[in-house]
PDBML (XML) file of the C-alpha atoms, coordinates in Angstrom:
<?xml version="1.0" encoding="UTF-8" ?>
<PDBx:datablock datablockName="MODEL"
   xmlns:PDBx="http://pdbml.pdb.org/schema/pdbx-v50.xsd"
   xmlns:xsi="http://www.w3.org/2001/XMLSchema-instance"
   xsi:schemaLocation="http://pdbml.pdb.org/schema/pdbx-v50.xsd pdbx-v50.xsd">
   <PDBx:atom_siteCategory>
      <PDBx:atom_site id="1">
         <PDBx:B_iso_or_equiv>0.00</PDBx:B_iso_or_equiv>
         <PDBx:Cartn_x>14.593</PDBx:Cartn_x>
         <PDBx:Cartn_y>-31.161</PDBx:Cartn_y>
         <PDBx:Cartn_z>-24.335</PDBx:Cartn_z>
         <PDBx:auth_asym_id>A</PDBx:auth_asym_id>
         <PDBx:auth_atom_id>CA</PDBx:auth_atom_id>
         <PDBx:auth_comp_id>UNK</PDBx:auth_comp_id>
         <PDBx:auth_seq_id>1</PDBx:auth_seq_id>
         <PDBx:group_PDB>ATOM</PDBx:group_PDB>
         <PDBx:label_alt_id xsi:nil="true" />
         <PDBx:label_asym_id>A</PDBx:label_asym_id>
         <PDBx:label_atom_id>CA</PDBx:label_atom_id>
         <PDBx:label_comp_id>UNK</PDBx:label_comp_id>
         <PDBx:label_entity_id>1</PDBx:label_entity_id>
         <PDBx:label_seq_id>1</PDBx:label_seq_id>
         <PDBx:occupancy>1.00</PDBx:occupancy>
         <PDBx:pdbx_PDB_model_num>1</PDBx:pdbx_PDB_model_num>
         <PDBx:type_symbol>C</PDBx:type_symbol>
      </PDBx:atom_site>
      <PDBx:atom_site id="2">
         <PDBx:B_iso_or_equiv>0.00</PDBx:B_iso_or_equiv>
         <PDBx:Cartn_x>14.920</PDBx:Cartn_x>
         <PDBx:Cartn_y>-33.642</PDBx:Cartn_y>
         <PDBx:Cartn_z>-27.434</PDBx:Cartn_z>
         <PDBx:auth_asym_id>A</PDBx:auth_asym_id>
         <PDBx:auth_atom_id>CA</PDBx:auth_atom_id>
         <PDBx:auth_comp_id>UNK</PDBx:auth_comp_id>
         <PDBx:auth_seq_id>2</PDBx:auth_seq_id>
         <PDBx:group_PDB>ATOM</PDBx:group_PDB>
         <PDBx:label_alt_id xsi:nil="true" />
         <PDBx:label_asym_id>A</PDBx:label_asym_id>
         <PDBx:label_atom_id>CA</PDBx:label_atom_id>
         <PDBx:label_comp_id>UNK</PDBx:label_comp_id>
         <PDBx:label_entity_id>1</PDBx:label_entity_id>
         <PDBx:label_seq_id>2</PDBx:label_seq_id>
         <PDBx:occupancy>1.00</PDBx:occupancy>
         <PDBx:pdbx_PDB_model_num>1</PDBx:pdbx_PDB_model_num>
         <PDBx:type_symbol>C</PDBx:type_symbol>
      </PDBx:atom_site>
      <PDBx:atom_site id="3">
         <PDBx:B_iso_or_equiv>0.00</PDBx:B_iso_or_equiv>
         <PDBx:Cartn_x>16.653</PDBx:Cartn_x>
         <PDBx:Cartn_y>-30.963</PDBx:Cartn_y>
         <PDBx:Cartn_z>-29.343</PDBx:Cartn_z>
         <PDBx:auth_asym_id>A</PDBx:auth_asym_id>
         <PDBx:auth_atom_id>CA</PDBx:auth_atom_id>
         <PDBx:auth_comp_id>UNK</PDBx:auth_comp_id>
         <PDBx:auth_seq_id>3</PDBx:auth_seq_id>
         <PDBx:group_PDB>ATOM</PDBx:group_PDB>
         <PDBx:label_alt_id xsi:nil="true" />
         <PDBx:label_asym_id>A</PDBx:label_asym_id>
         <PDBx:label_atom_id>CA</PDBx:label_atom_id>
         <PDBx:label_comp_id>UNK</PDBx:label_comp_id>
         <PDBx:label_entity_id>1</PDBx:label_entity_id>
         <PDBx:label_seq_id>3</PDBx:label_seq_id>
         <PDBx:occupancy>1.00</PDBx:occupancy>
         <PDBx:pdbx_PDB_model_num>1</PDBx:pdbx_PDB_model_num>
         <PDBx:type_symbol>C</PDBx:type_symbol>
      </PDBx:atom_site>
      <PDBx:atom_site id="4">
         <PDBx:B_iso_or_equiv>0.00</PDBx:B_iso_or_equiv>
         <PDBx:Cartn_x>18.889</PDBx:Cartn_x>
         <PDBx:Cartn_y>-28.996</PDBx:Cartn_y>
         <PDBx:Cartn_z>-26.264</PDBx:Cartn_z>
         <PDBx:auth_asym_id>A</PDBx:auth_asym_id>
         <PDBx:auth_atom_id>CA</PDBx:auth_atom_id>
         <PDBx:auth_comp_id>UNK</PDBx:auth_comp_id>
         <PDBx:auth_seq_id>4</PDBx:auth_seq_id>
         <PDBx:group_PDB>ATOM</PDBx:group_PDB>
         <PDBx:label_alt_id xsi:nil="true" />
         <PDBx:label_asym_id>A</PDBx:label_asym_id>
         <PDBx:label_atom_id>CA</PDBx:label_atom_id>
         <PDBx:label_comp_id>UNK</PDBx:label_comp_id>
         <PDBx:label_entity_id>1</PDBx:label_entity_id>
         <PDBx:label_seq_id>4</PDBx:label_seq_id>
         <PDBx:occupancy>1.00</PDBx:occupancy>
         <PDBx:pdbx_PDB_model_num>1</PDBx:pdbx_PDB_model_num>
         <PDBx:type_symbol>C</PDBx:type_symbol>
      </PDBx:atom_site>
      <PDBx:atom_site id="5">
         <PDBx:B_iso_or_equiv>0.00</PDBx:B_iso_or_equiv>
         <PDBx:Cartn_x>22.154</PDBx:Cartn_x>
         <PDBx:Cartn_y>-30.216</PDBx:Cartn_y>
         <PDBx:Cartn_z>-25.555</PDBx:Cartn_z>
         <PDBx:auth_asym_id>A</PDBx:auth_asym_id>
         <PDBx:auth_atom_id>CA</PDBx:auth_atom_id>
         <PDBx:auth_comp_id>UNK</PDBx:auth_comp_id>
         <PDBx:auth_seq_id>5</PDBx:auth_seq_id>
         <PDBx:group_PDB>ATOM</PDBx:group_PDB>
         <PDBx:label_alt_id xsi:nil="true" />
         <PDBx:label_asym_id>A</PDBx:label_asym_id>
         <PDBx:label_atom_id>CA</PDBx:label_atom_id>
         <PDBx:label_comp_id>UNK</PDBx:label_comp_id>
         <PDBx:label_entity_id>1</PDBx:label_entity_id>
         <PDBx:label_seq_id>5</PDBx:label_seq_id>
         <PDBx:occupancy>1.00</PDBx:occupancy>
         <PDBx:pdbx_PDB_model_num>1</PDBx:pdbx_PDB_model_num>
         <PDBx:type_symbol>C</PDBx:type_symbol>
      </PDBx:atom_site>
      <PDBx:atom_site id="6">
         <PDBx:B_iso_or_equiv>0.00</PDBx:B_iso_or_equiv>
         <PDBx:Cartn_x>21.643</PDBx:Cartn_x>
         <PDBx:Cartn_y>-33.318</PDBx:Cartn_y>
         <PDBx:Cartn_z>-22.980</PDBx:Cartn_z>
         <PDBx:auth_asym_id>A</PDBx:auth_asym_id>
         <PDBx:auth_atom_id>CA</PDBx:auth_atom_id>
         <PDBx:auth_comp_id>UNK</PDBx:auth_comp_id>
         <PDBx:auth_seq_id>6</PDBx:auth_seq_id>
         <PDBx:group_PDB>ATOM</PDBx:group_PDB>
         <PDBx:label_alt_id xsi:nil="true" />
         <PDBx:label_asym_id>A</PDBx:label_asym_id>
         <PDBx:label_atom_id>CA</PDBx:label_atom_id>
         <PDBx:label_comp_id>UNK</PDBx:label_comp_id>
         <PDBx:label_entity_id>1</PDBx:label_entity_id>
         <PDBx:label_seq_id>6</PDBx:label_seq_id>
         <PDBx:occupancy>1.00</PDBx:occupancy>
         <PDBx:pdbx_PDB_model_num>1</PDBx:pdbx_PDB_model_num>
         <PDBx:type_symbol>C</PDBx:type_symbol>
      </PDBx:atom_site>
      <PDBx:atom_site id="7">
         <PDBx:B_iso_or_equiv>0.00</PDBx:B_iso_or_equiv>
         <PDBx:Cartn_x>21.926</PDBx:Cartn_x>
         <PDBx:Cartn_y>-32.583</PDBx:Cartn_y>
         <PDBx:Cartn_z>-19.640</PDBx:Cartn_z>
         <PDBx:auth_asym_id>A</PDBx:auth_asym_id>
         <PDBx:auth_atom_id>CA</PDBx:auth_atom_id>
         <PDBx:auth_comp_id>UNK</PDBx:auth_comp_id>
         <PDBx:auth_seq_id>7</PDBx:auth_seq_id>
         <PDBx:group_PDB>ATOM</PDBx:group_PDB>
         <PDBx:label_alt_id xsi:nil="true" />
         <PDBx:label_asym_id>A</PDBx:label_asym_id>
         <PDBx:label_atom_id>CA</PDBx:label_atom_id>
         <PDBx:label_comp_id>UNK</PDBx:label_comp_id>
         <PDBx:label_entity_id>1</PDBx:label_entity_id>
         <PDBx:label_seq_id>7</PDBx:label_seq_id>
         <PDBx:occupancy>1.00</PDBx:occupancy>
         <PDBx:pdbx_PDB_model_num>1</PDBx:pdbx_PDB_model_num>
         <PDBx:type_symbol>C</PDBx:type_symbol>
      </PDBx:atom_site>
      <PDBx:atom_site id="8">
         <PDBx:B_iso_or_equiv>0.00</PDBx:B_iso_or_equiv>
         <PDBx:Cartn_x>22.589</PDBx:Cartn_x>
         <PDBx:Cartn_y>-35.005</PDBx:Cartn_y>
         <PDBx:Cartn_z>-17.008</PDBx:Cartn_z>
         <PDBx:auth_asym_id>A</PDBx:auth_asym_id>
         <PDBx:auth_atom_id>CA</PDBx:auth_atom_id>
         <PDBx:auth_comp_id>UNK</PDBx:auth_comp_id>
         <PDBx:auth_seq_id>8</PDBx:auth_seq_id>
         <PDBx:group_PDB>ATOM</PDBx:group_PDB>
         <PDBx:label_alt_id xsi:nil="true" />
         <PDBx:label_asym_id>A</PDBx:label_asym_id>
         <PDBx:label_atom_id>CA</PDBx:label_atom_id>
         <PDBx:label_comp_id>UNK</PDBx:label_comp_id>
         <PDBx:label_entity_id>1</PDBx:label_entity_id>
         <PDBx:label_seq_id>8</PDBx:label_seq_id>
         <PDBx:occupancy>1.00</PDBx:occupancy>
         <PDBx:pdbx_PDB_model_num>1</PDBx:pdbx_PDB_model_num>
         <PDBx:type_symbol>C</PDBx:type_symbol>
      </PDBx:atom_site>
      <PDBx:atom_site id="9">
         <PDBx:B_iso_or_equiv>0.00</PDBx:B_iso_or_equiv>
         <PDBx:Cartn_x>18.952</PDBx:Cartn_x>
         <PDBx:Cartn_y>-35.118</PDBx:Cartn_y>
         <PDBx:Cartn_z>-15.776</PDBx:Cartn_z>
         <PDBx:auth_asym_id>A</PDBx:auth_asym_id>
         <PDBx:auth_atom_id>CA</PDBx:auth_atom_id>
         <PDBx:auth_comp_id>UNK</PDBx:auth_comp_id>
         <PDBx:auth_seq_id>9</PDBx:auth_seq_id>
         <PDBx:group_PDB>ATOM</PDBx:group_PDB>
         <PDBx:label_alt_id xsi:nil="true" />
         <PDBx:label_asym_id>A</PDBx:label_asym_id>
         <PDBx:label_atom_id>CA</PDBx:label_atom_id>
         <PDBx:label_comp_id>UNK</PDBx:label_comp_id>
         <PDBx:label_entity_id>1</PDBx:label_entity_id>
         <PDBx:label_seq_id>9</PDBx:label_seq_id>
         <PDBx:occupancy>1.00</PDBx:occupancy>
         <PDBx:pdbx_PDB_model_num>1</PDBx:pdbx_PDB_model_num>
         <PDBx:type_symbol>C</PDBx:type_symbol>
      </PDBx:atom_site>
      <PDBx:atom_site id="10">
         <PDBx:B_iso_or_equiv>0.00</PDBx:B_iso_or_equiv>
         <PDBx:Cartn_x>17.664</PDBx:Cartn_x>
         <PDBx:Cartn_y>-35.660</PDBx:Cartn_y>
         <PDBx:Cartn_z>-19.172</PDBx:Cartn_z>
         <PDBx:auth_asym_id>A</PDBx:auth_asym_id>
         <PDBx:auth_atom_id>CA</PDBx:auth_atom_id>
         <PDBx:auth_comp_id>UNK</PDBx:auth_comp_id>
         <PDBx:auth_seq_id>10</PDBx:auth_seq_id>
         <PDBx:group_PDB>ATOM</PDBx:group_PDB>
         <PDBx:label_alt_id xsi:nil="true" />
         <PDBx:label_asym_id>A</PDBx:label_asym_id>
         <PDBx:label_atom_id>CA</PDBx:label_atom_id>
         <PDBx:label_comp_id>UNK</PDBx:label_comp_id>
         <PDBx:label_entity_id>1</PDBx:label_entity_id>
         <PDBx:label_seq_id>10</PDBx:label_seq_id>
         <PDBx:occupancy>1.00</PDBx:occupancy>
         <PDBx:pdbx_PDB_model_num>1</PDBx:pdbx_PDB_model_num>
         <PDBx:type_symbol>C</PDBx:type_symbol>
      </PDBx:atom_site>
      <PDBx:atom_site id="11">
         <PDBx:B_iso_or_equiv>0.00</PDBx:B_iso_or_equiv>
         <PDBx:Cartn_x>15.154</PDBx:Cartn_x>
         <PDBx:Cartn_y>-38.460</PDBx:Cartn_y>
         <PDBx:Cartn_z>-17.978</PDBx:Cartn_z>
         <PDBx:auth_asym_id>A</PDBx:auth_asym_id>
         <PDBx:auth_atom_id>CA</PDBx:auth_atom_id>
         <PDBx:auth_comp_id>UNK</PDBx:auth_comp_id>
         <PDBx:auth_seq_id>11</PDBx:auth_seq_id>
         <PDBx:group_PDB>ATOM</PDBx:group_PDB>
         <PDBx:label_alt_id xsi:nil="true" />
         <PDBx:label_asym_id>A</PDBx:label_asym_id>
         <PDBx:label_atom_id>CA</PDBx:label_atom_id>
         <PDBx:label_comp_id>UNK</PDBx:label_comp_id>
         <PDBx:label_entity_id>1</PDBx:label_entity_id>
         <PDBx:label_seq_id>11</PDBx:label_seq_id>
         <PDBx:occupancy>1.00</PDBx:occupancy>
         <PDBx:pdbx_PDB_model_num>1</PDBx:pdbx_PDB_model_num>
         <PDBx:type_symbol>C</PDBx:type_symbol>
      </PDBx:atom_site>
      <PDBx:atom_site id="12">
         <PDBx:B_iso_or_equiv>0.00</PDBx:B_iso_or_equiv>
         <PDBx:Cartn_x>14.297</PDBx:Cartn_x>
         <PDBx:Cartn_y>-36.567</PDBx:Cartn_y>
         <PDBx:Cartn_z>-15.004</PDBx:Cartn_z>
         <PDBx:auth_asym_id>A</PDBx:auth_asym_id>
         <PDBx:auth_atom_id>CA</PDBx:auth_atom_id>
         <PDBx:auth_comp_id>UNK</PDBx:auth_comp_id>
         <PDBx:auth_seq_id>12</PDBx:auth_seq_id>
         <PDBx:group_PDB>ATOM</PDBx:group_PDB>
         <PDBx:label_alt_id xsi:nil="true" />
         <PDBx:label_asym_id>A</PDBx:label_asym_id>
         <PDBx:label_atom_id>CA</PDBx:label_atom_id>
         <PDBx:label_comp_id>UNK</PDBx:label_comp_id>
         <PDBx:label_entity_id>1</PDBx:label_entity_id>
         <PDBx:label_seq_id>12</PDBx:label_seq_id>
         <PDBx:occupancy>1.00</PDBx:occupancy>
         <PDBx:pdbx_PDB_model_num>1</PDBx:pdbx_PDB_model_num>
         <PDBx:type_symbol>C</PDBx:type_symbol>
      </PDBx:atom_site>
      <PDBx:atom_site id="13">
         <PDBx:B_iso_or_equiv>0.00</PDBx:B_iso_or_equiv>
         <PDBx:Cartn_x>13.712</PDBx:Cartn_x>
         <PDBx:Cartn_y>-33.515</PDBx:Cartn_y>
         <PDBx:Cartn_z>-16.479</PDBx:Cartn_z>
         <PDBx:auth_asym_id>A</PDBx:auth_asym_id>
         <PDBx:auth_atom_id>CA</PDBx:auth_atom_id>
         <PDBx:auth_comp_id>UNK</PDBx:auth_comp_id>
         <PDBx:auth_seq_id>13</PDBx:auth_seq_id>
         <PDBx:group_PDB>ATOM</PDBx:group_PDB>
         <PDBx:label_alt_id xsi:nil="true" />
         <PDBx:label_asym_id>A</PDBx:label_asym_id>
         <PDBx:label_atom_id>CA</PDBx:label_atom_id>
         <PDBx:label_comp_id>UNK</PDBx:label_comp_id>
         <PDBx:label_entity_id>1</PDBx:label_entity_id>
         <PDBx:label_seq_id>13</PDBx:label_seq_id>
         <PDBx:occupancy>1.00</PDBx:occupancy>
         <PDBx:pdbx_PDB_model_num>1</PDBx:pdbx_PDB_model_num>
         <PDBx:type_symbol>C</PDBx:type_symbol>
      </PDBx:atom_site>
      <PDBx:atom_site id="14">
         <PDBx:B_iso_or_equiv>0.00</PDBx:B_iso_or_equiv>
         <PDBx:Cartn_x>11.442</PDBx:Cartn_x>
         <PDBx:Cartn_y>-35.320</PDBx:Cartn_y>
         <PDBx:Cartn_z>-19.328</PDBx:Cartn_z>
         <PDBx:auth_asym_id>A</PDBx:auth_asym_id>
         <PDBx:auth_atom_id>CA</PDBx:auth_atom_id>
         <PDBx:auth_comp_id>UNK</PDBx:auth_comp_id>
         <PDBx:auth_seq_id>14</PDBx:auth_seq_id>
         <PDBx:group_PDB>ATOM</PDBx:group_PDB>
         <PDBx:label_alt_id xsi:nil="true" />
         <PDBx:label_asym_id>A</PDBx:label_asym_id>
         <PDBx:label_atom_id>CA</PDBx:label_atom_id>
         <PDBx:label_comp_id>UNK</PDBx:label_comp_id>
         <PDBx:label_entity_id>1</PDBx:label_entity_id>
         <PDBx:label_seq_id>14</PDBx:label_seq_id>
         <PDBx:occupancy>1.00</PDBx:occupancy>
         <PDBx:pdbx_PDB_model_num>1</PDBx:pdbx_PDB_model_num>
         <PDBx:type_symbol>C</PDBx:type_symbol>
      </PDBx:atom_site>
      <PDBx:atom_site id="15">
         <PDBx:B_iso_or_equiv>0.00</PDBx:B_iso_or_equiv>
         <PDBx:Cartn_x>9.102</PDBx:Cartn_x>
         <PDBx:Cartn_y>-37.378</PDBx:Cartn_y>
         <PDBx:Cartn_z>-16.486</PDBx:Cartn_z>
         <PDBx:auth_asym_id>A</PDBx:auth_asym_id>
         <PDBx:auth_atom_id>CA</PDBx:auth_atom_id>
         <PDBx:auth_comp_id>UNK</PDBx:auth_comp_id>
         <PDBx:auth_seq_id>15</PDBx:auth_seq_id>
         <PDBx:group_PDB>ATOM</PDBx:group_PDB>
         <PDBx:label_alt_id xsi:nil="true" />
         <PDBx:label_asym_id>A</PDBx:label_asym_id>
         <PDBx:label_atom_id>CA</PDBx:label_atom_id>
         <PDBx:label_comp_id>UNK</PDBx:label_comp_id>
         <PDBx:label_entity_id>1</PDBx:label_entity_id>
         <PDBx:label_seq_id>15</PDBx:label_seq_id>
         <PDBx:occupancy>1.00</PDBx:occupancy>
         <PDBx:pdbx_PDB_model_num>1</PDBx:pdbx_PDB_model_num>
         <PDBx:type_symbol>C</PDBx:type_symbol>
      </PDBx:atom_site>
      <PDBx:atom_site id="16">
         <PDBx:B_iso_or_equiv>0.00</PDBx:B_iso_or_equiv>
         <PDBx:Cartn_x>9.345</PDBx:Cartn_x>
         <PDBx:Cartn_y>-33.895</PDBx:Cartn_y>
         <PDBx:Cartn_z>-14.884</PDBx:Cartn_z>
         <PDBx:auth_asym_id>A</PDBx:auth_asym_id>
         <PDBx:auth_atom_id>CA</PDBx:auth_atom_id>
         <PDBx:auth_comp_id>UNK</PDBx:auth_comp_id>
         <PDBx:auth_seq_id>16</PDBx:auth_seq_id>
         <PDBx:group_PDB>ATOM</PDBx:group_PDB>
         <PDBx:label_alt_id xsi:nil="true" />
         <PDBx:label_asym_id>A</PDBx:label_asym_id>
         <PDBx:label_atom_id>CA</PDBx:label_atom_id>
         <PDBx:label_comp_id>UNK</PDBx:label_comp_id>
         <PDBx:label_entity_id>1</PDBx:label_entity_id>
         <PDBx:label_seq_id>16</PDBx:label_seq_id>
         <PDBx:occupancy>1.00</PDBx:occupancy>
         <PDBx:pdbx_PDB_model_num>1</PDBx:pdbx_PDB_model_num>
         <PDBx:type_symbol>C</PDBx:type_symbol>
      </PDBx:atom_site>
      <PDBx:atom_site id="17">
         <PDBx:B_iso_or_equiv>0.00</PDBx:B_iso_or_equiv>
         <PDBx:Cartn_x>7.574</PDBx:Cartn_x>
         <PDBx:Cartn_y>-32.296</PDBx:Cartn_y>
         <PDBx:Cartn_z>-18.420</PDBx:Cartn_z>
         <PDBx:auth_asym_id>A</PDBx:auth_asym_id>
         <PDBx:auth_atom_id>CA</PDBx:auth_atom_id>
         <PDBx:auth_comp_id>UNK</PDBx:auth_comp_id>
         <PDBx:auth_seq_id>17</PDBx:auth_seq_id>
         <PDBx:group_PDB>ATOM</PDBx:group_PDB>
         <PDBx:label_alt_id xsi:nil="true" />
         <PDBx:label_asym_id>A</PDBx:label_asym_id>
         <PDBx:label_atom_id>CA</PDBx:label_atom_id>
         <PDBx:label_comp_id>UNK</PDBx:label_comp_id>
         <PDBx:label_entity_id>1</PDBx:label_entity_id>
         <PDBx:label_seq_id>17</PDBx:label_seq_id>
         <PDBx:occupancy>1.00</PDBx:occupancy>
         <PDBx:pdbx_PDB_model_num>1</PDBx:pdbx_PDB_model_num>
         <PDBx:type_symbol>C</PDBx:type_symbol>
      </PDBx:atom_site>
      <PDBx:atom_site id="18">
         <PDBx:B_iso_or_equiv>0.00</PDBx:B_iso_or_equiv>
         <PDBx:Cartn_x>5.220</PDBx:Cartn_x>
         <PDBx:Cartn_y>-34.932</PDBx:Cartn_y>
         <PDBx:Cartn_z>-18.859</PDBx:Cartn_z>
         <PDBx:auth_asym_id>A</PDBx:auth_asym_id>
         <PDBx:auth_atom_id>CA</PDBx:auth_atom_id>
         <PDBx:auth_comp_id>UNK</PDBx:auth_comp_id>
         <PDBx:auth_seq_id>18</PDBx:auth_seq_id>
         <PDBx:group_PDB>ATOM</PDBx:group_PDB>
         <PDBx:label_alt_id xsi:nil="true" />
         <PDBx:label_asym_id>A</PDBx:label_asym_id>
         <PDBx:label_atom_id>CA</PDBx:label_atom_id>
         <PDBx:label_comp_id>UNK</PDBx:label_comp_id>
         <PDBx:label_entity_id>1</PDBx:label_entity_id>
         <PDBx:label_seq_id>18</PDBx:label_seq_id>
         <PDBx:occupancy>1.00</PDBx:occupancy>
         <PDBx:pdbx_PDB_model_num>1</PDBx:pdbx_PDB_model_num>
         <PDBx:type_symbol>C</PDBx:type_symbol>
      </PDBx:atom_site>
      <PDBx:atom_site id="19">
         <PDBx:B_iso_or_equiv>0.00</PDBx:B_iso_or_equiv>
         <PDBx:Cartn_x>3.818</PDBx:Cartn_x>
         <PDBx:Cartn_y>-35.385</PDBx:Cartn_y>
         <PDBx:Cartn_z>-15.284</PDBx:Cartn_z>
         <PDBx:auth_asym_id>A</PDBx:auth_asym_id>
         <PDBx:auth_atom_id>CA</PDBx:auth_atom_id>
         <PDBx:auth_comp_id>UNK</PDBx:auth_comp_id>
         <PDBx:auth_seq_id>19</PDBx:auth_seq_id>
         <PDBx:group_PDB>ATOM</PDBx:group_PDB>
         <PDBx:label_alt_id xsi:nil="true" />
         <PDBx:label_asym_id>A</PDBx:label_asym_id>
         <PDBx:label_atom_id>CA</PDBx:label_atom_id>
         <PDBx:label_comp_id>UNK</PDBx:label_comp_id>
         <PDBx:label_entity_id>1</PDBx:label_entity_id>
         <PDBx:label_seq_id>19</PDBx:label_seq_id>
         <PDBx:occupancy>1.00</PDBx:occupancy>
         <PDBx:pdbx_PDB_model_num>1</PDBx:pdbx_PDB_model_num>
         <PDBx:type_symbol>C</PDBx:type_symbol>
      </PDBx:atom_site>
      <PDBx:atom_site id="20">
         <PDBx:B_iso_or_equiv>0.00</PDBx:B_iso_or_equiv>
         <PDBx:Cartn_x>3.542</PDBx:Cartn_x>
         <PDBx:Cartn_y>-31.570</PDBx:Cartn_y>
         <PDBx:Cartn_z>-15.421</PDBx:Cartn_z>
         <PDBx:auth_asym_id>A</PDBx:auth_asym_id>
         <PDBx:auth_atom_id>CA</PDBx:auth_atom_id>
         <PDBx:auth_comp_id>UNK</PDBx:auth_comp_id>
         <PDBx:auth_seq_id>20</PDBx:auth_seq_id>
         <PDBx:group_PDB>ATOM</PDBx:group_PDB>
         <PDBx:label_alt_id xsi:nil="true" />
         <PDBx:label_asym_id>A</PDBx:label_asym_id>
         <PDBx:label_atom_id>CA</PDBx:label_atom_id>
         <PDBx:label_comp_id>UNK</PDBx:label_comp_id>
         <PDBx:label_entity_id>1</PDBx:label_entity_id>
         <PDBx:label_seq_id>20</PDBx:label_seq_id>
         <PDBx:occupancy>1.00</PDBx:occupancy>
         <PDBx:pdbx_PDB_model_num>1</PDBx:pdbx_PDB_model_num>
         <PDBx:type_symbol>C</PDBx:type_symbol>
      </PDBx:atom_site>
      <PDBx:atom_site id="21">
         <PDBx:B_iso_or_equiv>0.00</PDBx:B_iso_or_equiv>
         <PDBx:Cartn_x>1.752</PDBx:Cartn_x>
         <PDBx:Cartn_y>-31.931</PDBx:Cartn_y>
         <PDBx:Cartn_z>-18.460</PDBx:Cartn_z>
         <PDBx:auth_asym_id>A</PDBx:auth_asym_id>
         <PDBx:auth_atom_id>CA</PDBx:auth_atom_id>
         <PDBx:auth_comp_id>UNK</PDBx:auth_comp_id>
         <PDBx:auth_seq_id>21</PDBx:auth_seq_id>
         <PDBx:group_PDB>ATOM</PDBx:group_PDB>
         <PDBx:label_alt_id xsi:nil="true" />
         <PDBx:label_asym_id>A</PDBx:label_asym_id>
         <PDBx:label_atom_id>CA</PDBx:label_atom_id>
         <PDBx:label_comp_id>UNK</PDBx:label_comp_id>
         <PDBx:label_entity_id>1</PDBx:label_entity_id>
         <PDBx:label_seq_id>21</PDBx:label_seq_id>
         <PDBx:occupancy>1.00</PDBx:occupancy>
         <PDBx:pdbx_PDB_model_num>1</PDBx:pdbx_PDB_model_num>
         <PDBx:type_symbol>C</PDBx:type_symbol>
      </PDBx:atom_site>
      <PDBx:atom_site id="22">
         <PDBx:B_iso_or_equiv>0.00</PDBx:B_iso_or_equiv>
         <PDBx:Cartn_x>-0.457</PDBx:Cartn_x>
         <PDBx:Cartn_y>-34.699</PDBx:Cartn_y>
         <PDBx:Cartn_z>-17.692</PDBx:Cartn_z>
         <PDBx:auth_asym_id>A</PDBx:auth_asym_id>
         <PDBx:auth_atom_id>CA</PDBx:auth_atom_id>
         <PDBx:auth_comp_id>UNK</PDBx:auth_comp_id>
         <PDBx:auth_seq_id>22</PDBx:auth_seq_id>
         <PDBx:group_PDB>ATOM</PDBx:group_PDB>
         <PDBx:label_alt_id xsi:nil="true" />
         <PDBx:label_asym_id>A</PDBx:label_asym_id>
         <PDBx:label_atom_id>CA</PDBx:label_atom_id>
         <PDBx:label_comp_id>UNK</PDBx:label_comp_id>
         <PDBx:label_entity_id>1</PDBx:label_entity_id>
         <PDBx:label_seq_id>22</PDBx:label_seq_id>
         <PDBx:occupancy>1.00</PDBx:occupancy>
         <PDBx:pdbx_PDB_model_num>1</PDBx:pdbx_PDB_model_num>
         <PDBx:type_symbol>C</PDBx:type_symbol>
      </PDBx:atom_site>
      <PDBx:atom_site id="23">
         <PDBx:B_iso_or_equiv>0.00</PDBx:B_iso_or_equiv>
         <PDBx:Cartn_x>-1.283</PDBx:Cartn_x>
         <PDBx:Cartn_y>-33.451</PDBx:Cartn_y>
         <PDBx:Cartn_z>-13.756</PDBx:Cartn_z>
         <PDBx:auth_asym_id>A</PDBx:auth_asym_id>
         <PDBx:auth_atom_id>CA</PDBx:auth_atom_id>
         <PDBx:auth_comp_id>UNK</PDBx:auth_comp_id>
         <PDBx:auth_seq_id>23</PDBx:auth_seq_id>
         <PDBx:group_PDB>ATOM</PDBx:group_PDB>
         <PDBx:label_alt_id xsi:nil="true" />
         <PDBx:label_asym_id>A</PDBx:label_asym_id>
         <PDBx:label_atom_id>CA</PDBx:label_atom_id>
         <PDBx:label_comp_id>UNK</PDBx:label_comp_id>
         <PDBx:label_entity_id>1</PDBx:label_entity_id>
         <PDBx:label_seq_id>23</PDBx:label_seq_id>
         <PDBx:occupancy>1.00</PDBx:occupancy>
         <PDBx:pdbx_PDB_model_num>1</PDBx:pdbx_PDB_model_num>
         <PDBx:type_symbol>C</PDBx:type_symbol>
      </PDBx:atom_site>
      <PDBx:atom_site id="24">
         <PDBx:B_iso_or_equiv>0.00</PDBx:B_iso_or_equiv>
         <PDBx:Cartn_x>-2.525</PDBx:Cartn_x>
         <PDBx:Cartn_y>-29.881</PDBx:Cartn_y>
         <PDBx:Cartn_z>-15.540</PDBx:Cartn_z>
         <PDBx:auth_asym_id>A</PDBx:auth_asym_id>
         <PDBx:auth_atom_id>CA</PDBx:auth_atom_id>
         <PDBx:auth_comp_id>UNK</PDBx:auth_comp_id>
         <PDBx:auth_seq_id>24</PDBx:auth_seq_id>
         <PDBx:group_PDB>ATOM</PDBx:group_PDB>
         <PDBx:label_alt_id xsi:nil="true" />
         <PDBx:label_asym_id>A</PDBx:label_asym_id>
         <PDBx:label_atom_id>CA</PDBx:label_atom_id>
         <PDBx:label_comp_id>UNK</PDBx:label_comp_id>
         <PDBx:label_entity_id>1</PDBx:label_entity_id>
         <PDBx:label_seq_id>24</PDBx:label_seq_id>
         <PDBx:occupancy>1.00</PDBx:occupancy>
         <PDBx:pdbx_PDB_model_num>1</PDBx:pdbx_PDB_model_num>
         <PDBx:type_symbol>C</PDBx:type_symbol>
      </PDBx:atom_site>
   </PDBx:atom_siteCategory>
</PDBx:datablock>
């Protein structure tokens, strides 16, 4: 996502990743 062009639910889409990450 850091790297992809920027959509405009960046910041969603990252707390989205990382509460993925961190609930598995």
């Amino acid at each position: 996502c850091l790297i992809e062009h920027k959509r405009k639910d960046f910041w969603e889409m990252q707390m989205h990743h990382i509460v993925t990450v961190s609930l598995i």
